[in-house]
Protein backbone atom coordinates (compact mmCIF):
# COMPACT_ATOMS: atom_id res chain seq x y z
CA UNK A 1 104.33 132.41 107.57
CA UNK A 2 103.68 129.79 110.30
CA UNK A 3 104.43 126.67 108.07
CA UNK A 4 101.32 125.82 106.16
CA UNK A 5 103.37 126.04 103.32
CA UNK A 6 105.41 122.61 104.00
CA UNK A 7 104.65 119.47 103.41
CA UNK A 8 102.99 117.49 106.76
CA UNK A 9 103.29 114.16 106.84
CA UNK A 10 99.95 111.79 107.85
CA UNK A 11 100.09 111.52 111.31
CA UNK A 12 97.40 108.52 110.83
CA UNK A 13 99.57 105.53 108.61
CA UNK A 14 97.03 102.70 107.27
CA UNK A 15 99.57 99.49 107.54
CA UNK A 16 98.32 96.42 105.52
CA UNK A 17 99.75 92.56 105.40
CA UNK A 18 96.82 92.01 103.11
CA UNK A 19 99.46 91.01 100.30
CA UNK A 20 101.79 88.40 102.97
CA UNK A 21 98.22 87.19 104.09
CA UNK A 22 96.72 86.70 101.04
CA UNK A 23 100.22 84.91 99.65
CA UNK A 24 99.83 82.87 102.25
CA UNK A 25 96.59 81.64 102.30
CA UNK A 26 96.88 81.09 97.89
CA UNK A 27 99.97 78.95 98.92
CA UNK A 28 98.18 76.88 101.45
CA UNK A 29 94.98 76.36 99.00
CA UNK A 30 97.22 74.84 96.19
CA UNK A 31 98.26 71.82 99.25
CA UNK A 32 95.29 71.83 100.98
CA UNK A 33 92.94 68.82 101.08
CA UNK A 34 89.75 68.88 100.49
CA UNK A 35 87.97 68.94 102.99
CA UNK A 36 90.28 72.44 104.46
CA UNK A 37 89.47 74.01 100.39
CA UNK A 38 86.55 75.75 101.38
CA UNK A 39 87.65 76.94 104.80
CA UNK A 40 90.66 78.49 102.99
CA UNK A 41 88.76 80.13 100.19
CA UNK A 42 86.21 82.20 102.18
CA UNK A 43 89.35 83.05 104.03
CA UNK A 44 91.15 84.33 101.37
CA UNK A 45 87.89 85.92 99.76
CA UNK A 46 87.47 87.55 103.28
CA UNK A 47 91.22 88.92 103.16
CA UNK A 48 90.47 90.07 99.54
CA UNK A 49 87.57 91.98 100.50
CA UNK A 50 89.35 93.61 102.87
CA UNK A 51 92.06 94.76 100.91
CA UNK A 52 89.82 96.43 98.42
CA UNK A 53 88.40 99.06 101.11
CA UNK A 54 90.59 102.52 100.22
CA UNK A 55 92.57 103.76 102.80
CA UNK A 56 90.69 106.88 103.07
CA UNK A 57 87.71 104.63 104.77
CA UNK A 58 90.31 102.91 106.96
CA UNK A 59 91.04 106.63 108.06
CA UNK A 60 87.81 107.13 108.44
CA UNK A 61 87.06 104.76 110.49
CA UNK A 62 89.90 105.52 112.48
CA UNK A 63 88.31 109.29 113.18
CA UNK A 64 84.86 108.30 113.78
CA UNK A 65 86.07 105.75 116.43
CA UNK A 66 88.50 108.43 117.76
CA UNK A 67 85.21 110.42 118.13
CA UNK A 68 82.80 107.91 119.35
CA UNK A 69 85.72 107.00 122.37
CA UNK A 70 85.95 110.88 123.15
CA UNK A 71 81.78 111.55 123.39
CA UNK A 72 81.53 113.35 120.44
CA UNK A 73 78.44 112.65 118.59
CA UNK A 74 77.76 115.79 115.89
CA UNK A 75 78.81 116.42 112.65
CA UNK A 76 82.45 114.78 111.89
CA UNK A 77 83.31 117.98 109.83
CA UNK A 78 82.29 120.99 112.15
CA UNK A 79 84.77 122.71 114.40
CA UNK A 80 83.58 120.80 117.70
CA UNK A 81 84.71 117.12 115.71
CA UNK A 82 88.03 119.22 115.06
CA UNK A 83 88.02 119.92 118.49
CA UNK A 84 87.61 116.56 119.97
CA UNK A 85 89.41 114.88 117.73
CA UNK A 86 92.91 117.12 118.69
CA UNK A 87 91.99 116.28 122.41
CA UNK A 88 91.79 112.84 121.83
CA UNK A 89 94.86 112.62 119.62
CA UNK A 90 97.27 115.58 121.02
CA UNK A 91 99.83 114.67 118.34
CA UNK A 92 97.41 115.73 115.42
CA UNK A 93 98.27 119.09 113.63
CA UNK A 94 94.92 121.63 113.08
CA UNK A 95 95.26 121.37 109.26
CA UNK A 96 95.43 117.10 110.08
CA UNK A 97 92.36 117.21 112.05
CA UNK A 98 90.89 119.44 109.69
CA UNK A 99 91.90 116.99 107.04
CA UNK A 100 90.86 113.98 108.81
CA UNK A 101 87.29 114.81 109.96
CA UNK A 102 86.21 116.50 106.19
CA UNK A 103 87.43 113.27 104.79
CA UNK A 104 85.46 110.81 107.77
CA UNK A 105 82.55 113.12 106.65
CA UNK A 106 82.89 112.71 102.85
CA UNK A 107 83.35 108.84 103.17
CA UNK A 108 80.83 108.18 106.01
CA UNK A 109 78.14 105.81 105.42
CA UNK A 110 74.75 108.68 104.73
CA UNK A 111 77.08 111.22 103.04
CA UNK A 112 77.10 112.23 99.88
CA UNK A 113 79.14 110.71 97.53
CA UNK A 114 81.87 112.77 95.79
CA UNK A 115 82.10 113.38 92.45
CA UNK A 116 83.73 110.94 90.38
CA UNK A 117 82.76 108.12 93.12
């Protein structure tokens, strides 16, 4: 067996301060003046609405950039985007890259949405 049976590890982490961040910015809206109050909310409504995207889209976005960089322009699920995306990140595994581009494809603006979305 060649070790598709274990376990792999993401090679591509999605690291968020969005909780810190938006601590920070509630903490400063219950001192700030009033003229800074509205500054501060769209601020923390921005930091909200980022928080909410799923890390699957953050991955995503990660792949289709990791294409777009490389010159790929085709289908982010076919063999070619597996391809180009293992050149332009050595470090990813075939069954990661496999992973990662059927998942850009699934949560790409245009495709389909899944079942249950």
């Amino acid at each position: 067996m060649i070790g598709f049976g274990k376990k792999q590890e993401s090679a591509v982490l999605v690291l968020r301060d969005v909780q810190e961040i938006t601590e920070l910015l509630r903490q400063e809206l219950g001192t700030a003046t009033d003229d800074r109050r509205p500054g501060l909310e769209r601020a923390l409504a921005l930091v909200e609405e980022v928080a909410a995207v799923p890390d699957a889209e953050l991955r995503a976005r990660w792949v289709r950039q990791r294409l777009a960089a490389s010159g790929y322009e085709g289908p982010l699920d076919s063999v070619s985007a597996v391809k180009a995306l293992r050149r332009a990140e050595p470090g990813l595994s075939l069954l990661q890259a496999v992973t990662y581009a059927r998942e850009a494809a699934a949560v790409s603006p245009g495709a389909e949405a899944a079942p249950g979305r």
